[in-house]
C-alpha atoms as a PDB file:
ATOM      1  CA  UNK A   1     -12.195 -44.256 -21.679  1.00  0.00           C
ATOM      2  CA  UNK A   2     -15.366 -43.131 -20.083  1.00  0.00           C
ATOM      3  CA  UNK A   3     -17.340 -40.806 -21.423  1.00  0.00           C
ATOM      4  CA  UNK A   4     -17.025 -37.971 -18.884  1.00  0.00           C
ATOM      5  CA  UNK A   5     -13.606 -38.216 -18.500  1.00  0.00           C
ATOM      6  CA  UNK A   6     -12.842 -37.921 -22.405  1.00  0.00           C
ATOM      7  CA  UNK A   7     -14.945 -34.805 -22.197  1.00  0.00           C
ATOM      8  CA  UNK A   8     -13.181 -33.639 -19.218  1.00  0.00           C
ATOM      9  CA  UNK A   9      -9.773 -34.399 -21.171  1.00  0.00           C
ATOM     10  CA  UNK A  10     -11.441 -32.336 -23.987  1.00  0.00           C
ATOM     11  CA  UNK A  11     -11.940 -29.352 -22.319  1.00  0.00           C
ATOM     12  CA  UNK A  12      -8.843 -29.044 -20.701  1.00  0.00           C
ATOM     13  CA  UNK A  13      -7.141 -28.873 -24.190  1.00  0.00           C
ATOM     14  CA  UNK A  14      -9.614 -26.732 -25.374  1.00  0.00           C
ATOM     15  CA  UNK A  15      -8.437 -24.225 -22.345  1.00  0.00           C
ATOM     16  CA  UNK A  16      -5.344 -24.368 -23.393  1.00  0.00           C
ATOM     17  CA  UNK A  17      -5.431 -23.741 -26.838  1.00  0.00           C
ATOM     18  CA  UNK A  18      -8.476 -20.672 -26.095  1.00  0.00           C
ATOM     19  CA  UNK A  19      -5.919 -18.929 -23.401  1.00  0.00           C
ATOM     20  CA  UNK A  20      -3.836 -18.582 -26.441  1.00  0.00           C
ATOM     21  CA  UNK A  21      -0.093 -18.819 -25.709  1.00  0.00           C
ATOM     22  CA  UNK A  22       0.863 -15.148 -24.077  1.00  0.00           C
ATOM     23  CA  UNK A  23      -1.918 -15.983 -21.310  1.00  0.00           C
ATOM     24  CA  UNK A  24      -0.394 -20.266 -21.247  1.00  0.00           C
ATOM     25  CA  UNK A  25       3.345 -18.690 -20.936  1.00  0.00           C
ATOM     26  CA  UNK A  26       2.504 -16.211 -17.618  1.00  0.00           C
ATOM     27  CA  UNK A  27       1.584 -18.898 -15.279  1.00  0.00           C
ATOM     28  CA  UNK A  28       4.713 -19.852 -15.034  1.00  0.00           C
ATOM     29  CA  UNK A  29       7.282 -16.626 -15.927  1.00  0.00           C
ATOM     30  CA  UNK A  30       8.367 -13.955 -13.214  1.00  0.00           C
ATOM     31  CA  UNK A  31       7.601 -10.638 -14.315  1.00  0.00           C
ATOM     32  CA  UNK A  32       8.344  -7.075 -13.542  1.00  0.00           C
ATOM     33  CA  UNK A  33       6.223  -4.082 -13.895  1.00  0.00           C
ATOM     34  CA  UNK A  34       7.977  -3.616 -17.875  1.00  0.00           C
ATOM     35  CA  UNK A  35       6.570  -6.935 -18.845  1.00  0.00           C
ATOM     36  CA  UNK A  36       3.426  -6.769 -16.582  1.00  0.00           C
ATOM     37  CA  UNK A  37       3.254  -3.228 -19.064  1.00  0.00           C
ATOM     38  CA  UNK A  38       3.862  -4.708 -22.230  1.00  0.00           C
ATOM     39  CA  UNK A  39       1.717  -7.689 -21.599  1.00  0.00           C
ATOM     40  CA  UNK A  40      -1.487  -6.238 -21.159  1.00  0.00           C
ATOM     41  CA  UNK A  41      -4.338  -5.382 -23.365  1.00  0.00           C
ATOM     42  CA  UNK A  42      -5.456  -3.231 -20.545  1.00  0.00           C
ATOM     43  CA  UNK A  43      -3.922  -1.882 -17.352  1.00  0.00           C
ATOM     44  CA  UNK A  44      -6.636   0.390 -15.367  1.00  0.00           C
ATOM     45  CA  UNK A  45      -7.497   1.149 -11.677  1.00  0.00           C
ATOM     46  CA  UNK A  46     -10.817   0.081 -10.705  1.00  0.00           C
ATOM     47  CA  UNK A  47     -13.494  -0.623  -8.414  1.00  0.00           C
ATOM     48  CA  UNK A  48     -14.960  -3.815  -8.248  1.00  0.00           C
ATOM     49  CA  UNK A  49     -19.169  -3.487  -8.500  1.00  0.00           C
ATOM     50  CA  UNK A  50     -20.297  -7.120  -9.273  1.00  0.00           C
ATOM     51  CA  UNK A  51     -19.043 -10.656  -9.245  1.00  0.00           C
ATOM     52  CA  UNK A  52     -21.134 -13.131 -11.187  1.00  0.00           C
ATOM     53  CA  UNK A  53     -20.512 -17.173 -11.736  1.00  0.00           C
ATOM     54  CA  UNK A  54     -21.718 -18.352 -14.613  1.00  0.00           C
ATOM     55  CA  UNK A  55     -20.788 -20.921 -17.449  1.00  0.00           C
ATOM     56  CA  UNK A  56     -19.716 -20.615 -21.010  1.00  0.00           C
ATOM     57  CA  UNK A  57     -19.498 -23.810 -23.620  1.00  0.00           C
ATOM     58  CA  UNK A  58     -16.651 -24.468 -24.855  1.00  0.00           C
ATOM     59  CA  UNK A  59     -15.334 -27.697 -26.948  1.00  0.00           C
ATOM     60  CA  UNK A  60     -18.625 -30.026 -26.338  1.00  0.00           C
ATOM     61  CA  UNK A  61     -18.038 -29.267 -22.549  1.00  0.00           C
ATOM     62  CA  UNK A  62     -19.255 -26.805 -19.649  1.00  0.00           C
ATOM     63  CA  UNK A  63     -16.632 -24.753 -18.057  1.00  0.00           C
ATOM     64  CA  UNK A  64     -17.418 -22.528 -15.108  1.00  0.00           C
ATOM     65  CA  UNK A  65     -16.679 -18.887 -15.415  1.00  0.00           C
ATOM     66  CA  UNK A  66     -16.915 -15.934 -13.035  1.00  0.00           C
ATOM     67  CA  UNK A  67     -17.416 -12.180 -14.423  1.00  0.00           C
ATOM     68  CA  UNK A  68     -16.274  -9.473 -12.467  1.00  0.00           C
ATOM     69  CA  UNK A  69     -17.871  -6.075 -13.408  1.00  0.00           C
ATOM     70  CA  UNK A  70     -15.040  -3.353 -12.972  1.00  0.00           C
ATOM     71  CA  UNK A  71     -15.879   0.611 -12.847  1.00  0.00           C
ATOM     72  CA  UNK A  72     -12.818   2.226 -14.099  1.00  0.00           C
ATOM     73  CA  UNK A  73     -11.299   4.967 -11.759  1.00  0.00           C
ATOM     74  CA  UNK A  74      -8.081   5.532 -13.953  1.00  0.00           C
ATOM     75  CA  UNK A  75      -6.832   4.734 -17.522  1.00  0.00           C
ATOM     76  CA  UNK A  76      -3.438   3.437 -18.486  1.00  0.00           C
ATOM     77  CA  UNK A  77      -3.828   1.279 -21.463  1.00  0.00           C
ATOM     78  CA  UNK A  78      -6.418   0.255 -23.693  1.00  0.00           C
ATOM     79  CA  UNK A  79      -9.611   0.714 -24.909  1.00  0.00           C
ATOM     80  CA  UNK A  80     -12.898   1.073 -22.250  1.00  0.00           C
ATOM     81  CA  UNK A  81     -16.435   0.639 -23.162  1.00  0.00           C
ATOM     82  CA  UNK A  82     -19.094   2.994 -20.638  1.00  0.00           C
ATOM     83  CA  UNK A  83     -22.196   2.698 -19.718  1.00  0.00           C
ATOM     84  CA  UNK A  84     -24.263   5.850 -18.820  1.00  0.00           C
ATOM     85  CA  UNK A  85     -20.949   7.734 -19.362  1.00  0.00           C
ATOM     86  CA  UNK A  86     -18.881   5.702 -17.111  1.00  0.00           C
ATOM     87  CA  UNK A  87     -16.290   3.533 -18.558  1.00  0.00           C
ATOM     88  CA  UNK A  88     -17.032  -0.159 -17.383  1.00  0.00           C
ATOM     89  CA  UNK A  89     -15.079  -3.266 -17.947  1.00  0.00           C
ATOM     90  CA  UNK A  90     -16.543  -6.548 -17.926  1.00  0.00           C
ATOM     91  CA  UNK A  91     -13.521  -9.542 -17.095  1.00  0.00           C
ATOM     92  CA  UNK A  92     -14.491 -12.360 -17.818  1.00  0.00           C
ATOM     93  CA  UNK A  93     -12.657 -15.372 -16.106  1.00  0.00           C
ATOM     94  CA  UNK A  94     -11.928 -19.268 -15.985  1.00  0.00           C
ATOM     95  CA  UNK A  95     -14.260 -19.991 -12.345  1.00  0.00           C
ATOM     96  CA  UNK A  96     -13.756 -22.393  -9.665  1.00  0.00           C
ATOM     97  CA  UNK A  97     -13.480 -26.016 -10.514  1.00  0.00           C
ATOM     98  CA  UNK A  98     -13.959 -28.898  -8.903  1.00  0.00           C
ATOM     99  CA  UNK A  99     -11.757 -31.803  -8.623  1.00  0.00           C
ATOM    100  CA  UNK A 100     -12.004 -33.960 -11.605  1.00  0.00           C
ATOM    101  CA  UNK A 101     -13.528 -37.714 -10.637  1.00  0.00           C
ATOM    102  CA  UNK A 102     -13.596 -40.948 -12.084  1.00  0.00           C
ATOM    103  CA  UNK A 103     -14.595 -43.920 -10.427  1.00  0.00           C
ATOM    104  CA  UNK A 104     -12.393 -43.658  -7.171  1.00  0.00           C
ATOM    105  CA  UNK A 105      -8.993 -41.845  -8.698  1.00  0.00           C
ATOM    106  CA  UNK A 106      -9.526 -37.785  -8.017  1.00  0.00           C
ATOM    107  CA  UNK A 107      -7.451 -35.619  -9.813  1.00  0.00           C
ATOM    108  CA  UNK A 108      -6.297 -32.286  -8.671  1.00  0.00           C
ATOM    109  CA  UNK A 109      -7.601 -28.754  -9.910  1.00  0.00           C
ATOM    110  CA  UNK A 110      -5.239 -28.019 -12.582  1.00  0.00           C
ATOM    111  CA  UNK A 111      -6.588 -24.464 -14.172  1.00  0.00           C
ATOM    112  CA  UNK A 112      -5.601 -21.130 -12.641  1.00  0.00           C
ATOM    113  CA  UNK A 113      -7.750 -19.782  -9.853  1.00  0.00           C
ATOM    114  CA  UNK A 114      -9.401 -16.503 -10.769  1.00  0.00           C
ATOM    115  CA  UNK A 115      -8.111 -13.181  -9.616  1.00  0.00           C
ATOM    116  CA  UNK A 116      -8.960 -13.034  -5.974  1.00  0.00           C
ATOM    117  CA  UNK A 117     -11.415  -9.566  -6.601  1.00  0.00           C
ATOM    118  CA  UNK A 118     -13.496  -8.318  -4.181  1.00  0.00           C
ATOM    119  CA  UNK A 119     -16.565  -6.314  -4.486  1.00  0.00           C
ATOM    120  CA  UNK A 120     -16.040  -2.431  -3.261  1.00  0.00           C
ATOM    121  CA  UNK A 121     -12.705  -3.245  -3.550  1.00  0.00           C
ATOM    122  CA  UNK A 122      -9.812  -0.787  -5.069  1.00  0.00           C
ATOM    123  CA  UNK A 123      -7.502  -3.208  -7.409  1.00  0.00           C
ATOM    124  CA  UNK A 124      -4.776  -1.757 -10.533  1.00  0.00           C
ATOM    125  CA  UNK A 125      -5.332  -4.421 -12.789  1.00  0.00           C
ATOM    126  CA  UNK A 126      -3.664  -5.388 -15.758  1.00  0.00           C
ATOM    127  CA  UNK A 127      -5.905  -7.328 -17.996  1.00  0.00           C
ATOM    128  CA  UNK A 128      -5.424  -9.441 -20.833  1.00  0.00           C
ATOM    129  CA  UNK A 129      -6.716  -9.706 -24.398  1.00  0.00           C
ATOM    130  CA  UNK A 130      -9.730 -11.742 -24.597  1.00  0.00           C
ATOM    131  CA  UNK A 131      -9.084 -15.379 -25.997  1.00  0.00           C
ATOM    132  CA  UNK A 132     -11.280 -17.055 -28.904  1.00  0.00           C
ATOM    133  CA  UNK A 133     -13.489 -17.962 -26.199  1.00  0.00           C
ATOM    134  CA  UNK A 134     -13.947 -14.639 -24.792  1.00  0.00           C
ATOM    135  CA  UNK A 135     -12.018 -15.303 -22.070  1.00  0.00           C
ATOM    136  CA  UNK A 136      -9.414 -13.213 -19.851  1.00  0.00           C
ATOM    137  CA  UNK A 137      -7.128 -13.071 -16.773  1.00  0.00           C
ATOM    138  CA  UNK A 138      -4.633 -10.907 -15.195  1.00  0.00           C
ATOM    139  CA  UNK A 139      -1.316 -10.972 -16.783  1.00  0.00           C
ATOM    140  CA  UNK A 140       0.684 -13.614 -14.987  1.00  0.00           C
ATOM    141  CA  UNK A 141      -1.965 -14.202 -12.899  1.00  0.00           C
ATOM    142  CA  UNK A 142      -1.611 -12.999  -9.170  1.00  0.00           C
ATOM    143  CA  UNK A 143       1.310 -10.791 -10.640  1.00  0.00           C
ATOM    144  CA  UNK A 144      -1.004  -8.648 -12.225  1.00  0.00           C
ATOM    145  CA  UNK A 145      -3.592  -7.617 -10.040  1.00  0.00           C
ATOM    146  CA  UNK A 146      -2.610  -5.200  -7.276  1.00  0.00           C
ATOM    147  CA  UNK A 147      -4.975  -4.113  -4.101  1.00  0.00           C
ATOM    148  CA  UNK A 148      -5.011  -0.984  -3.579  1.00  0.00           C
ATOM    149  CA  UNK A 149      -5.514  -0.431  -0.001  1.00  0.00           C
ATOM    150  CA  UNK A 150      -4.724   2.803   2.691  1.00  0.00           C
ATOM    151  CA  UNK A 151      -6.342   6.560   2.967  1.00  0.00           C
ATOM    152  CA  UNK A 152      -5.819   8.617  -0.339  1.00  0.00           C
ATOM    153  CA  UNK A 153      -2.516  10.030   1.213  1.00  0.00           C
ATOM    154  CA  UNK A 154      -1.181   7.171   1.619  1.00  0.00           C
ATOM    155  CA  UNK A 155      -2.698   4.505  -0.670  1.00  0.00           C
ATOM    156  CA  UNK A 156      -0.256   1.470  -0.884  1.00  0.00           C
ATOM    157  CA  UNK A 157      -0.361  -1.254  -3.583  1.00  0.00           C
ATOM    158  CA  UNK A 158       0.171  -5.047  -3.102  1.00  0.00           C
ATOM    159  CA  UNK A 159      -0.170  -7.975  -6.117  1.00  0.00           C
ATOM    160  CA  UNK A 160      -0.560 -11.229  -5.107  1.00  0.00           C
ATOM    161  CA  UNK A 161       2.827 -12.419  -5.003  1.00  0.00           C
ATOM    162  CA  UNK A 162       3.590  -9.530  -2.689  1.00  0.00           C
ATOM    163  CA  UNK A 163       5.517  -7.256  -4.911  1.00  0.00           C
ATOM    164  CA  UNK A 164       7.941  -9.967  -5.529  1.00  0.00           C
ATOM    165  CA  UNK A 165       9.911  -9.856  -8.810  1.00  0.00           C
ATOM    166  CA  UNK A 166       8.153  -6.567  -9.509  1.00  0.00           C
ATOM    167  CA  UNK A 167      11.409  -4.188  -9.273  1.00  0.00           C
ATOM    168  CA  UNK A 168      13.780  -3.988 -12.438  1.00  0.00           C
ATOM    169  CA  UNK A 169      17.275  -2.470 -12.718  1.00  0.00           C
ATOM    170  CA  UNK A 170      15.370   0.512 -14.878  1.00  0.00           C
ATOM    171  CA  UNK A 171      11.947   0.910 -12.659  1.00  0.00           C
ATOM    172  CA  UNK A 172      11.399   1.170  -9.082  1.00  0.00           C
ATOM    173  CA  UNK A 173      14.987  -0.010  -8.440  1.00  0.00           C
ATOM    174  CA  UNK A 174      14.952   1.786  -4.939  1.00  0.00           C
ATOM    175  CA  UNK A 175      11.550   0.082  -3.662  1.00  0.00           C
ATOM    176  CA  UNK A 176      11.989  -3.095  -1.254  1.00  0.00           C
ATOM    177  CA  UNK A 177      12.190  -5.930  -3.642  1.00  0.00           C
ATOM    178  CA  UNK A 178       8.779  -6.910  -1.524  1.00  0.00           C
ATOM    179  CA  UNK A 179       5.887  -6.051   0.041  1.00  0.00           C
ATOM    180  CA  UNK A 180       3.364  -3.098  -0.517  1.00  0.00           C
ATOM    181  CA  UNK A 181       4.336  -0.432  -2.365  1.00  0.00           C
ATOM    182  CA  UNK A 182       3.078   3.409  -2.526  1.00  0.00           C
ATOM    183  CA  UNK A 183       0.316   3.537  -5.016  1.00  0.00           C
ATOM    184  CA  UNK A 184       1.251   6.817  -6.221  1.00  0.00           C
ATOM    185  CA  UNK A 185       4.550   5.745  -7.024  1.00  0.00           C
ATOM    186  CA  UNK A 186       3.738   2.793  -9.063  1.00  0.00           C
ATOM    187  CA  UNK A 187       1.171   4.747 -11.223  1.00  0.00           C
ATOM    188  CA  UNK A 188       4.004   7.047 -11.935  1.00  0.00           C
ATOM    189  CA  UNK A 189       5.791   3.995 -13.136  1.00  0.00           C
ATOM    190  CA  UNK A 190       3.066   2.098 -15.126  1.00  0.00           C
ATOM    191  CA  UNK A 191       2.660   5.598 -17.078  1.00  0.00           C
ATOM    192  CA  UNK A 192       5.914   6.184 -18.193  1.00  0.00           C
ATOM    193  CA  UNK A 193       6.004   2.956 -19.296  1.00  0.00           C
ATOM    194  CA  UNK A 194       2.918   2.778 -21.211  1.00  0.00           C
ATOM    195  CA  UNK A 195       4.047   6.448 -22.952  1.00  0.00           C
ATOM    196  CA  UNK A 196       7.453   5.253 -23.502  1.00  0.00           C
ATOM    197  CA  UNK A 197       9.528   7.269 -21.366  1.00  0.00           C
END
């Protein structure tokens, strides 16, 4: 086996044993706003300020991370550092890869994309605990990052599996089972929730 692929085989196990198994198991589970709730190490509304690539070493290789710098706007759940009084939160993500390459055989990107965050944008996020390598994600991925979009009146929120799965028998059961949701109302939600009520 060639060098570069061995390391390339190296690092991907390495990924999956630093995502740790609650961030392995939501890339491929369904889950409502209970489980998107319980889930998370943090759940905040924020506005996106920076987005920096970058690279962290991990397992003899070099993987590609991006860092989005988050200005919180509203607590849920969790602990927030601040800077200059403002509570901040620094996400720290798998990046972009490449297709892997050996010889003439190409193999397919087979990490999770980031969380499509913009900067200036309004997102409710739901974050997980970091992994041994310092690394974190939305909970179940596209499921738990919501854009926040629409005047303060009527703000409407959107993840990026379009609300689907997101209604439960005990939570939002009269919402569309899709599509964009009223901001307001989903706050309402993710609070009770997080309280217990």
């Amino acid at each position: 086996m060639r060098a570069a692929t061995r390391r390339c085989v190296v690092l991907f196990v390495v990924l999956l044993l630093a995502a740790g198994p609650s961030s392995v198991a939501t890339t491929v589970l369904r889950m409502n706003l209970e489980d998107l709730c319980r889930s998370a190490g943090q759940i905040f509304r924020g506005t996106v300020l920076e987005i920096e690539e970058g690279t962290l070493e991990v397992g003899g290789g070099v993987l590609p991370t991006r860092t989005f710098l988050v200005r919180v706007d509203e607590r849920f759940k969790g602990d927030f550092a601040t800077e200059k009084e403002v509570p901040i939160v620094e996400i720290r993500t798998i990046g972009k890869t490449p297709p892997l390459r050996s010889g003439g055989a190409q193999w397919l990107r087979t990490l999770p994309e980031p969380p499509a965050l913009e900067v200036r944008s309004t997102y409710l996020l739901f974050v997980t605990a970091p992994s041994a390598a310092g690394l974190q994600t939305t909970v179940g991925l596209g499921q738990g990052c919501f854009h926040i979009t629409g005047d303060a009146e009527r703000e409407q929120a959107v993840n990026e599996l379009d609300n689907v799965g997101l209604v439960s028998p005990t939570r939002l059961a009269d919402i569309a089972p899709q599509g964009p949701i009223p901001y307001a109302r989903l706050a309402e939600e993710v609070r009770a929730i997080v309280s217990g009520s």
